[in-house]
N, C-alpha and C. Protein backbone atom coordinates (compact mmCIF):
# COMPACT_ATOMS: atom_id res chain seq x y z
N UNK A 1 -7.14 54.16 22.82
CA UNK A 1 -7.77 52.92 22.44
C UNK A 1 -6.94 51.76 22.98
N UNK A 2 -7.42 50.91 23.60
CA UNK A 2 -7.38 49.22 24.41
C UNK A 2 -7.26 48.37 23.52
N UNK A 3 -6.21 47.71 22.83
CA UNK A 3 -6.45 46.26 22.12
C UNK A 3 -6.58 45.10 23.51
N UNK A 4 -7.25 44.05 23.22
CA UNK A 4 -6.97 42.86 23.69
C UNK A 4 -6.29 41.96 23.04
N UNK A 5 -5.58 41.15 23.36
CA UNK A 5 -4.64 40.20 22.81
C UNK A 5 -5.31 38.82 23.60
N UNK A 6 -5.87 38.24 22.66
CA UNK A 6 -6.29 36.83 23.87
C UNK A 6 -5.47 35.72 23.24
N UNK A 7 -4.63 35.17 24.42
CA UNK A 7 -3.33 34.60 23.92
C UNK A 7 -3.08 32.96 23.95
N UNK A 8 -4.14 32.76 24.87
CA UNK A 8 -5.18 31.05 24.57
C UNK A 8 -5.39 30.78 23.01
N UNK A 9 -5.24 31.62 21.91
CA UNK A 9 -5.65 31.35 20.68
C UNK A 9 -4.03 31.04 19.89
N UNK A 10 -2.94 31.29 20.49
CA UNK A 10 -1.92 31.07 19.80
C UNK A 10 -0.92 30.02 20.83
N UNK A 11 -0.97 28.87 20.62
CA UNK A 11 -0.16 27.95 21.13
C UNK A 11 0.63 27.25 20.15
N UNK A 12 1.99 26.64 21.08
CA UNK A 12 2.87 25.80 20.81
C UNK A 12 2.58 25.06 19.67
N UNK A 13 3.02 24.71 18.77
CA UNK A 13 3.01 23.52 18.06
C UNK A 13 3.71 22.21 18.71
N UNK A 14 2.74 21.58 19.09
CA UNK A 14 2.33 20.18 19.95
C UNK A 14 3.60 19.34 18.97
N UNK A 15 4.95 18.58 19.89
CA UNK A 15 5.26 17.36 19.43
C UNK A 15 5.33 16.48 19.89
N UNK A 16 4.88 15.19 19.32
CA UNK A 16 4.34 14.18 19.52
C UNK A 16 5.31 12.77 19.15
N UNK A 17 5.30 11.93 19.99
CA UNK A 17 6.54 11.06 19.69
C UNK A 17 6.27 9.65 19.68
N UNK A 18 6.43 8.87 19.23
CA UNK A 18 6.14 6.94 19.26
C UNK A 18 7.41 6.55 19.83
N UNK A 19 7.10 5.48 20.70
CA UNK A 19 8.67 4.83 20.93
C UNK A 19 8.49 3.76 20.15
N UNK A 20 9.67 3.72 19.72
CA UNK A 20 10.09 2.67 18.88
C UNK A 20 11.05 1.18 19.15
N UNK A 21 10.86 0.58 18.82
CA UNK A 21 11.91 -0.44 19.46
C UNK A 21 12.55 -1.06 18.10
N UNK A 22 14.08 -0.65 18.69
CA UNK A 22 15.14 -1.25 17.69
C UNK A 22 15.91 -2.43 17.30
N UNK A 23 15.59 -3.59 17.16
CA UNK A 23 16.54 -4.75 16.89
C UNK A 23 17.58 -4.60 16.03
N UNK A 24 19.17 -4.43 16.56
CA UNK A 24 19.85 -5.15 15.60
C UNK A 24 20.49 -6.39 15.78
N UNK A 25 20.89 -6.75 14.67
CA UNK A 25 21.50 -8.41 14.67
C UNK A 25 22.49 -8.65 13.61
N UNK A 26 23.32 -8.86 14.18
CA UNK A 26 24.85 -9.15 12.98
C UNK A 26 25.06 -10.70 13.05
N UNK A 27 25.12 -11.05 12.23
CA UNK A 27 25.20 -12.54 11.95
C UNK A 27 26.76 -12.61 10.83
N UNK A 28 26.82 -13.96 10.66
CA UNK A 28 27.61 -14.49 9.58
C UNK A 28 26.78 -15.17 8.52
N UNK A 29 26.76 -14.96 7.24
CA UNK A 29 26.29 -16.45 6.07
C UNK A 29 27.24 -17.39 5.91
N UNK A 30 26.91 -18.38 6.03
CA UNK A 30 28.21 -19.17 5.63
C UNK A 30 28.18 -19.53 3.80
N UNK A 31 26.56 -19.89 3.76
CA UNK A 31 26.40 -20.28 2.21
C UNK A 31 25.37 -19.04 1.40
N UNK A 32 25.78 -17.94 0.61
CA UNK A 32 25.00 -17.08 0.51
C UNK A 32 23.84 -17.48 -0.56
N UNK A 33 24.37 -19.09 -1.48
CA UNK A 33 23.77 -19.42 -2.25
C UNK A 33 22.49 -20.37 -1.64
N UNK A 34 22.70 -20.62 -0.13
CA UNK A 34 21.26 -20.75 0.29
C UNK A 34 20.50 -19.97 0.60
N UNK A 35 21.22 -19.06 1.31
CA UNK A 35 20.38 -17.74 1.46
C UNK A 35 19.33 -17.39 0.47
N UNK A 36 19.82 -17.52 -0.89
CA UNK A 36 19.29 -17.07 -2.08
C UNK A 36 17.84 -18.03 -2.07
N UNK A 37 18.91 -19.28 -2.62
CA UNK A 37 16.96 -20.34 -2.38
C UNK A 37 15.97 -19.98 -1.07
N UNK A 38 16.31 -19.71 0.05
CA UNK A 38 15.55 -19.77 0.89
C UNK A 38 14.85 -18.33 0.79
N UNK A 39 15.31 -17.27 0.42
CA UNK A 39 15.02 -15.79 0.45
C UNK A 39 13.87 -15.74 -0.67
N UNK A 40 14.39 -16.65 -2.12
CA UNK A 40 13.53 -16.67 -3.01
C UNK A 40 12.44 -17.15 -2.68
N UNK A 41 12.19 -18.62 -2.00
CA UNK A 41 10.89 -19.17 -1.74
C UNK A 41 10.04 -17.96 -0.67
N UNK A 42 10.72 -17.47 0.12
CA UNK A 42 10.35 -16.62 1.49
C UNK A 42 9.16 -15.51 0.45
N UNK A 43 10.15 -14.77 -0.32
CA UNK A 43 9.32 -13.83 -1.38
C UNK A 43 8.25 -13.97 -2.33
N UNK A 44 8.80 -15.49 -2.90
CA UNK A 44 7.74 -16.03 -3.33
C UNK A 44 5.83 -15.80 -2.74
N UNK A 45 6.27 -16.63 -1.06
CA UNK A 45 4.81 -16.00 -0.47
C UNK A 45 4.14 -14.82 -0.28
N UNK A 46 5.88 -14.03 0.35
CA UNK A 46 5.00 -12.90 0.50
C UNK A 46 4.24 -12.13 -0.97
N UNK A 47 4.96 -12.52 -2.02
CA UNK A 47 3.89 -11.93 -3.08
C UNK A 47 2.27 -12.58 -3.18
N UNK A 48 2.32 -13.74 -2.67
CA UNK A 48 1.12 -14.52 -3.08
C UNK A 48 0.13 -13.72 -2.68
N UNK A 49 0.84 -13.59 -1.06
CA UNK A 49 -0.44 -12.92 0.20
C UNK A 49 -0.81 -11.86 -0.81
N UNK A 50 0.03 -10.77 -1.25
CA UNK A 50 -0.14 -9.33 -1.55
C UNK A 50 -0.66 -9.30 -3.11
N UNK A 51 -0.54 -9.70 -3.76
CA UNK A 51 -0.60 -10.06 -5.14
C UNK A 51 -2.25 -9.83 -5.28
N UNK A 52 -2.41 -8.68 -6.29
CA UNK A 52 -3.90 -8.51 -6.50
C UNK A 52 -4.94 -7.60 -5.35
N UNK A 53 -4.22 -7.51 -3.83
CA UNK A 53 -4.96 -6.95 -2.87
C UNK A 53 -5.13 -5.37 -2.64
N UNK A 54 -6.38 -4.62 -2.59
CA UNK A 54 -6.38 -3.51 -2.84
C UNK A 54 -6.25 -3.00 -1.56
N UNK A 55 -6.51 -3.24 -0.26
CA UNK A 55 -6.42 -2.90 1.14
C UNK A 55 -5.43 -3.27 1.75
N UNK A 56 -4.27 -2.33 0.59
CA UNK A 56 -3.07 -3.08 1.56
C UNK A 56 -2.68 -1.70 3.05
N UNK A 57 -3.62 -0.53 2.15
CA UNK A 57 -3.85 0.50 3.56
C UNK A 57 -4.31 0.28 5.15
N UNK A 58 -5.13 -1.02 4.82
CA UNK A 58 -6.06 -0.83 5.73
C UNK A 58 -4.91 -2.38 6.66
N UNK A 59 -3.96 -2.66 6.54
CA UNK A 59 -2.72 -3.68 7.39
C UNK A 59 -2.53 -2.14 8.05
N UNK A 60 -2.48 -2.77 9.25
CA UNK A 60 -2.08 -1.49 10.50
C UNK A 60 -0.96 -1.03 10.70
N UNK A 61 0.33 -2.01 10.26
CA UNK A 61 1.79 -1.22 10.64
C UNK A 61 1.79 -0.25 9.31
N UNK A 62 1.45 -0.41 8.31
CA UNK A 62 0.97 0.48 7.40
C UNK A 62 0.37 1.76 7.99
N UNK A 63 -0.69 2.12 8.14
CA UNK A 63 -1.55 3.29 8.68
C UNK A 63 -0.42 3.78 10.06
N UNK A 64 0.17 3.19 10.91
CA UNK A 64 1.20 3.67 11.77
C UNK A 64 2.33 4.33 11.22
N UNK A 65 3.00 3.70 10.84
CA UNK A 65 4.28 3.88 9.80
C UNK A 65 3.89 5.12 8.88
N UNK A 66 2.72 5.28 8.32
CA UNK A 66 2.49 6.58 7.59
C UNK A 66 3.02 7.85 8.04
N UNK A 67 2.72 8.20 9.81
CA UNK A 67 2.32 9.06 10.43
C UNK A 67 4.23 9.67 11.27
N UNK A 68 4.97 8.79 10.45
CA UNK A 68 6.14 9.53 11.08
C UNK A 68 7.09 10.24 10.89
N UNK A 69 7.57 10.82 10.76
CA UNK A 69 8.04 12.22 10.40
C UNK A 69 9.28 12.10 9.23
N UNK A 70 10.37 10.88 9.96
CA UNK A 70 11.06 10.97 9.00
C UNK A 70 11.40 9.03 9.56
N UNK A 71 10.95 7.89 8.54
CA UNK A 71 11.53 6.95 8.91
C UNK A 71 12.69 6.68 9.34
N UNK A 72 13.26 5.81 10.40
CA UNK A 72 14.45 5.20 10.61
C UNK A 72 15.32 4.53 9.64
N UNK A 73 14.87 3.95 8.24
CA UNK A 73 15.90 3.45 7.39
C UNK A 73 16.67 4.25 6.62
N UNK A 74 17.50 4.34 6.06
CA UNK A 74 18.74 4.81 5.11
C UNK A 74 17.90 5.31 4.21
N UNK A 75 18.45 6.75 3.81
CA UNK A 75 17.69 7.02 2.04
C UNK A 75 17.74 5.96 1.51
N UNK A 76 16.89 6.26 0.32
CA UNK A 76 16.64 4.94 -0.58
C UNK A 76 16.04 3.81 -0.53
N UNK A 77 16.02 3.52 1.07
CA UNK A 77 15.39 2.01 1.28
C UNK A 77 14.06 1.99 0.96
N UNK A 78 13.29 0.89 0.22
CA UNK A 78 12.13 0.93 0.08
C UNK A 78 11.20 1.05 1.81
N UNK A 79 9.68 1.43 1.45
CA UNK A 79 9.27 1.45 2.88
C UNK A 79 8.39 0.02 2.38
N UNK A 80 8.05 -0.11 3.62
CA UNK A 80 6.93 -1.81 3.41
C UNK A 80 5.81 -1.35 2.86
N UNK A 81 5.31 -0.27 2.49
CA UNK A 81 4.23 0.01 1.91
C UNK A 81 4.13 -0.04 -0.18
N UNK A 82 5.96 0.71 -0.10
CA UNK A 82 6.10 0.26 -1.14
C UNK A 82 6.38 -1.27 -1.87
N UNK A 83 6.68 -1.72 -1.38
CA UNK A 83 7.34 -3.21 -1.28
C UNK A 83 5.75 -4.31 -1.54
N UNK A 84 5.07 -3.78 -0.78
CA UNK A 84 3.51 -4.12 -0.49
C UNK A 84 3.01 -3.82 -1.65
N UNK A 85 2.73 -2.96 -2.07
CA UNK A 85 2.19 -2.03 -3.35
C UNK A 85 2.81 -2.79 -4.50
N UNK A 86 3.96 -3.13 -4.72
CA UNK A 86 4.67 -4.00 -5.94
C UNK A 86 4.17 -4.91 -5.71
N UNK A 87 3.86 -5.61 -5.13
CA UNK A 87 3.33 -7.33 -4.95
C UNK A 87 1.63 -7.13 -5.25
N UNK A 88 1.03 -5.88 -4.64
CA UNK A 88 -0.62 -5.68 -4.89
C UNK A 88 -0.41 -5.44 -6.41
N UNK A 89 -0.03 -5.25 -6.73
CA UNK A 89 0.10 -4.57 -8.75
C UNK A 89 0.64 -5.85 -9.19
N UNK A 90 0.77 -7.10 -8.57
CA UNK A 90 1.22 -8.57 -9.43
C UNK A 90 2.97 -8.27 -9.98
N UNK A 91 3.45 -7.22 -9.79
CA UNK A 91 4.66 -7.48 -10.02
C UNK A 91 5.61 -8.19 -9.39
N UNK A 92 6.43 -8.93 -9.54
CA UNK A 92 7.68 -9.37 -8.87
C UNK A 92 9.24 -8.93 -9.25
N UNK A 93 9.31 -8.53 -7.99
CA UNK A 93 10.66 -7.83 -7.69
C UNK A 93 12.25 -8.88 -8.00
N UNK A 94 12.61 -7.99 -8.76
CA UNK A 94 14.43 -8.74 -8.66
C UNK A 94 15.19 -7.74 -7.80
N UNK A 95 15.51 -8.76 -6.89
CA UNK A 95 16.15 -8.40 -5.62
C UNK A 95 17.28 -9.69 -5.32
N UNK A 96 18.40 -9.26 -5.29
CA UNK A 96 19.70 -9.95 -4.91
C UNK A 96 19.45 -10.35 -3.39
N UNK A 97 20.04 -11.69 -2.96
CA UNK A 97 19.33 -11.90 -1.41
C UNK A 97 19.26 -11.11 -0.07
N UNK A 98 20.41 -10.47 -0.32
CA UNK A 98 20.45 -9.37 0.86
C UNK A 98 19.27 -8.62 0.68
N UNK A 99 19.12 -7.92 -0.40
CA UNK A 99 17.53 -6.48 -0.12
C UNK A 99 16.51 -7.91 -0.45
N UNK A 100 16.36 -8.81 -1.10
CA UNK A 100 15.27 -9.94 -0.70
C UNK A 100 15.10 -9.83 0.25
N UNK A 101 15.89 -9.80 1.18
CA UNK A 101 15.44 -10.78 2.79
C UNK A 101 15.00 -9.45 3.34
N UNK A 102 15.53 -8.31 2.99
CA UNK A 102 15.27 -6.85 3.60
C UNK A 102 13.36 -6.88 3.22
N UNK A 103 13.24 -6.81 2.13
CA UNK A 103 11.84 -7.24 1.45
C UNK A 103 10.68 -8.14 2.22
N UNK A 104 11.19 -9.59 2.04
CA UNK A 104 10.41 -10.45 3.17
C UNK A 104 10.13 -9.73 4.43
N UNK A 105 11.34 -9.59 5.41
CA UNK A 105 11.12 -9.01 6.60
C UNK A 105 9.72 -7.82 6.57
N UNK A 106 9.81 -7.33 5.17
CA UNK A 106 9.07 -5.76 5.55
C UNK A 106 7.45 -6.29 5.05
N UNK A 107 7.92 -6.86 4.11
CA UNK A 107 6.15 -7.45 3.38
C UNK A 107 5.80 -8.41 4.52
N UNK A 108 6.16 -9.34 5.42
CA UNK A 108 5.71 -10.18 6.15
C UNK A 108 4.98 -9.35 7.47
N UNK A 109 5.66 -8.79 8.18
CA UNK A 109 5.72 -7.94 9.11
C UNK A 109 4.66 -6.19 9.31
N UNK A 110 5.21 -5.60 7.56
CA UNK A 110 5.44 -4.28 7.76
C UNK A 110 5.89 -3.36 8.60
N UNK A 111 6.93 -4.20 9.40
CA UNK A 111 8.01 -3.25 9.99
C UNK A 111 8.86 -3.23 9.13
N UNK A 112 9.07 -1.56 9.05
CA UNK A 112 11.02 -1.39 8.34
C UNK A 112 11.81 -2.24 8.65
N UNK A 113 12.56 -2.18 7.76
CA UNK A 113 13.65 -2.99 7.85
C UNK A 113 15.43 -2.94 6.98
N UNK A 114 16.13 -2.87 7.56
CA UNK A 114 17.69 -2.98 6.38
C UNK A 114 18.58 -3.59 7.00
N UNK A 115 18.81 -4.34 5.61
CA UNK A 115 20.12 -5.47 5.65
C UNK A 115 21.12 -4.75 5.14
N UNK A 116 22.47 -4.50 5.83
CA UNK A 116 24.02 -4.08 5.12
C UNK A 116 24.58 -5.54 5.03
N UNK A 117 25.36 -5.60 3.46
CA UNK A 117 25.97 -6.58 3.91
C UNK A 117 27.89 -6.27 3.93
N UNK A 118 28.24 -6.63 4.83
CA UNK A 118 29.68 -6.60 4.99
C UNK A 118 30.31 -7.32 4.81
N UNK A 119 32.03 -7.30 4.18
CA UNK A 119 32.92 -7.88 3.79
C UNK A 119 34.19 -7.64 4.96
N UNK A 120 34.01 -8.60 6.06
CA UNK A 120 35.48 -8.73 7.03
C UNK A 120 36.51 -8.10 6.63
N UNK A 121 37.01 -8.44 5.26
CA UNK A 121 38.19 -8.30 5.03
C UNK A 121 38.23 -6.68 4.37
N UNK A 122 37.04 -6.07 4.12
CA UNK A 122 37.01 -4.65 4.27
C UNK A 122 37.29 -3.78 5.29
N UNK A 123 36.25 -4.55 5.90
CA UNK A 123 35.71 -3.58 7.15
C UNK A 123 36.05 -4.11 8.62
N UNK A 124 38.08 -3.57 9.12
CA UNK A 124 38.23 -4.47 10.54
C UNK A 124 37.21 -4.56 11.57
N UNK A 125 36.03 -3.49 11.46
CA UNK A 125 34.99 -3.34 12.62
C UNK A 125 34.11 -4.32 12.74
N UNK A 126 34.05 -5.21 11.77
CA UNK A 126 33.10 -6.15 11.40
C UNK A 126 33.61 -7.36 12.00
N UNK A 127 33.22 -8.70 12.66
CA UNK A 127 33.94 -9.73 13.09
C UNK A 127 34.07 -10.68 11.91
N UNK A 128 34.76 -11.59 12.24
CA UNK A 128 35.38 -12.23 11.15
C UNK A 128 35.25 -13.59 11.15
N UNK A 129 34.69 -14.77 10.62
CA UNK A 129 34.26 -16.61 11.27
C UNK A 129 35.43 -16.88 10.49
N UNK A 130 35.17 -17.87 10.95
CA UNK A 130 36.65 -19.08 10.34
C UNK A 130 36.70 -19.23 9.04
N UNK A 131 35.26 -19.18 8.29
CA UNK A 131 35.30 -19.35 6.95
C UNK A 131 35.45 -17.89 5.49
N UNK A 132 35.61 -16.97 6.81
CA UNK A 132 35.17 -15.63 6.01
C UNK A 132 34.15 -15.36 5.72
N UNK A 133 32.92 -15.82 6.14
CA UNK A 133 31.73 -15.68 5.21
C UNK A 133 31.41 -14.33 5.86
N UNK A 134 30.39 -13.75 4.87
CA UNK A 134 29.66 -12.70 4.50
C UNK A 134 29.07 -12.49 5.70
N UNK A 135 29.41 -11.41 6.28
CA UNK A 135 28.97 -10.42 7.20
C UNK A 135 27.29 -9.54 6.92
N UNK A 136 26.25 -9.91 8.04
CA UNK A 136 25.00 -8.96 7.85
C UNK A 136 24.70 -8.44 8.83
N UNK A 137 24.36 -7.24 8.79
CA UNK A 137 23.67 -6.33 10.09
C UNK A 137 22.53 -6.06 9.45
N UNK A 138 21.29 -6.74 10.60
CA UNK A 138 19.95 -6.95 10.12
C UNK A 138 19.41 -5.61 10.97
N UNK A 139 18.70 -5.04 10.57
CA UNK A 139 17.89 -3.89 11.61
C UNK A 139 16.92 -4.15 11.52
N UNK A 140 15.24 -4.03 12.17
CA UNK A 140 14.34 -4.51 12.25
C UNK A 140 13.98 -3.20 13.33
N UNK A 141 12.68 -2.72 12.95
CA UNK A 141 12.22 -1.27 13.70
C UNK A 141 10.48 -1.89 13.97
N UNK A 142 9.86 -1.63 15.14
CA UNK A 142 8.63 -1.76 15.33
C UNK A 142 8.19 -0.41 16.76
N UNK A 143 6.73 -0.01 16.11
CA UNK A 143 6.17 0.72 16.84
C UNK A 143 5.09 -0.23 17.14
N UNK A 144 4.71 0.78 18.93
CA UNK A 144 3.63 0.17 19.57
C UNK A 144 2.80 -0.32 18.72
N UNK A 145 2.29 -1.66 18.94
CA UNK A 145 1.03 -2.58 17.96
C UNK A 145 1.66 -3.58 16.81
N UNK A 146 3.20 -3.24 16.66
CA UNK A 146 3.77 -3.96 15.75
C UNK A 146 4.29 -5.56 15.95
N UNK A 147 4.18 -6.04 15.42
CA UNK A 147 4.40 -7.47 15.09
C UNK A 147 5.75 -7.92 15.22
N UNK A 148 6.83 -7.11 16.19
CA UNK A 148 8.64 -7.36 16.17
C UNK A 148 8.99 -8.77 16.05
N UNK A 149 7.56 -9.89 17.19
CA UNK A 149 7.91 -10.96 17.70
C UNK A 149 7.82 -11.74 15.98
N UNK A 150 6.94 -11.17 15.04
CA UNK A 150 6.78 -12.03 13.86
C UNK A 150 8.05 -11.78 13.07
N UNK A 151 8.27 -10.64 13.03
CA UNK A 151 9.43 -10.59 12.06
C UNK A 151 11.10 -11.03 12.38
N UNK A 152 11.28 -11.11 13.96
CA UNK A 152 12.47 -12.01 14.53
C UNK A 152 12.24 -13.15 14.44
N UNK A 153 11.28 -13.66 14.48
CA UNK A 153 10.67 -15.32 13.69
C UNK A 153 11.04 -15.21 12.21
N UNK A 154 10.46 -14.52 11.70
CA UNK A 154 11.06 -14.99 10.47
C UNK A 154 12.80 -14.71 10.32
N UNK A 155 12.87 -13.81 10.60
CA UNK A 155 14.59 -13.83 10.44
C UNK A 155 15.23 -14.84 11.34
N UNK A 156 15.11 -15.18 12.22
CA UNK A 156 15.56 -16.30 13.00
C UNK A 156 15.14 -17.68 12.06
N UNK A 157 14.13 -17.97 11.73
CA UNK A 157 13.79 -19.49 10.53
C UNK A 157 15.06 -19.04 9.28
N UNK A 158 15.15 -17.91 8.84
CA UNK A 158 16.14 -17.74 7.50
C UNK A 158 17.37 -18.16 8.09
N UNK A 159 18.05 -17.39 9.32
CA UNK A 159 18.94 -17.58 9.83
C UNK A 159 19.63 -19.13 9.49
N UNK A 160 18.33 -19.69 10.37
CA UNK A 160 18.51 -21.40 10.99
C UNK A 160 18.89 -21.17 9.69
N UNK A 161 17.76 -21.96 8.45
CA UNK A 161 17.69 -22.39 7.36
C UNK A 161 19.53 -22.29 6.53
N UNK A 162 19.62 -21.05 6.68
CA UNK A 162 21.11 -20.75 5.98
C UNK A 162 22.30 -21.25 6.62
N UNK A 163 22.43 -21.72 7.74
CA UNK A 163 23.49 -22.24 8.96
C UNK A 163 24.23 -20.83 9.35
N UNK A 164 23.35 -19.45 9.67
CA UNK A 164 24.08 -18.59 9.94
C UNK A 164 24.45 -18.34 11.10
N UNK A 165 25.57 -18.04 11.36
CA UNK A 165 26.11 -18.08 12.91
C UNK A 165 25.35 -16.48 13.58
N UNK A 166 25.18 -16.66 14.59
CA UNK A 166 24.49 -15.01 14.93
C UNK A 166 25.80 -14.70 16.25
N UNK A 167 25.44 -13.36 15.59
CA UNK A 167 27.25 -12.28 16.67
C UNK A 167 26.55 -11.69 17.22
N UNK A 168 25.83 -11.04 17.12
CA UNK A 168 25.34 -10.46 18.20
C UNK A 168 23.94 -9.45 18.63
N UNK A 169 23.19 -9.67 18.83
CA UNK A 169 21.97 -9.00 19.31
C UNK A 169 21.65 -8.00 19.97
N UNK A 170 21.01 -6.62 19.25
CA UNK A 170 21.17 -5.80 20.48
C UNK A 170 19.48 -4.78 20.41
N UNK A 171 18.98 -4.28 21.37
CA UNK A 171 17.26 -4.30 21.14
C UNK A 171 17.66 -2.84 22.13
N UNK A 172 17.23 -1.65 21.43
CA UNK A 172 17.27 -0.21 22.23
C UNK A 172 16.05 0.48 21.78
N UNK A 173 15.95 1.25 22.58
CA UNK A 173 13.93 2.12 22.17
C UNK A 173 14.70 3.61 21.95
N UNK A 174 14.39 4.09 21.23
CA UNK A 174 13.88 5.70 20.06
C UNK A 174 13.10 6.19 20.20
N UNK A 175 13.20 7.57 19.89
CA UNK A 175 12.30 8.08 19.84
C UNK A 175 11.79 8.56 18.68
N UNK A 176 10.50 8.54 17.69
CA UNK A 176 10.63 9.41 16.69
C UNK A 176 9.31 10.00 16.58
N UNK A 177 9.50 11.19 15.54
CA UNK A 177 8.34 12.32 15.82
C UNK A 177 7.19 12.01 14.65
N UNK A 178 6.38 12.32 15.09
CA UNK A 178 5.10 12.14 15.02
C UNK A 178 4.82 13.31 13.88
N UNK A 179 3.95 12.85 12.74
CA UNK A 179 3.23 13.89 11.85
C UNK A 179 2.24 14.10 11.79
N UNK A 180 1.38 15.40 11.68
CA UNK A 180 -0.49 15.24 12.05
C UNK A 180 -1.01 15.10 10.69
């Protein structure tokens, strides 16, 4: 007896990849207590927009962002969907200005996003201004169709707004995998 094996019926599991494009940006605060007013008003809107809205599925970096395997931010970080979802349910978030501004960036945008904030006098890797102020490394992640140019606008207006000195800029593409 002849088995056939027809072997067109068992293929590869297909992976599939988005490029991604990475902004980071390390800045200085000089005044973190503007940061705060300006971060607060910033959040303020973005709840307005979101506040009460049931289609917050149907915002597209949303439906993108769903589909990837394992996000680019740090355990723990909220994703913009969640962040989105607290503001559609009328809640408002207490958030210290650093994950604020992490927040804005992601509700404005819905690109990921994380703010570290660093202390110079911790960390020699970190640069250091004349005044000591508070060290941030902003990350900012967008896939094809995403809005990068809106959300470096807004972090660039906070920037201005706070008198933060910017160290240094740096923009590299990723790869990440795709979920069906």
């Amino acid at each position: 007896m002849t088995a056939l094996i027809d072997l067109s019926v068992v293929s590869e599991p297909r992976v599939r990849t988005a490029e991604c494009r990475t902004v980071e940006v390390l800045t200085c605060i000089e005044d973190i207590d503007r940061l705060r007013v300006v971060v607060a008003h910033v959040l303020e809107r973005c709840h307005r927009r979101w506040c009460g809205r049931n289609d917050i599925d149907a915002f597209p970096p949303i439906g993108r962002w769903q589909h990837i395997e394992r996000p680019p931010t740090p355990a723990g970080c909220r994703t913009p969907r969640e962040h989105i979802r607290i503001a559609a349910l009328g809640r408002r978030q207490r958030l210290d200005p650093i994950h604020g501004l992490e927040a804005a960036l992601m509700m404005t945008s819905g690109c990921p996003a994380f703010v570290i904030a660093g202390d110079p006098g911790q960390d020699p890797g970190l640069p250091r201004s004349a005044s000591g102020a508070r060290t941030l490394v902003i990350t900012l992640f967008a896939l094809d169709g995403d809005d990068l140019s809106l959300a470096e606008g807004l972090l660039n207006a906070v920037l201005e707004l706070c008198d933060a000195t910017l160290l240094r800029r740096n923009l590299r593409h990723d790869q990440l995998t795709l979920t069906d």
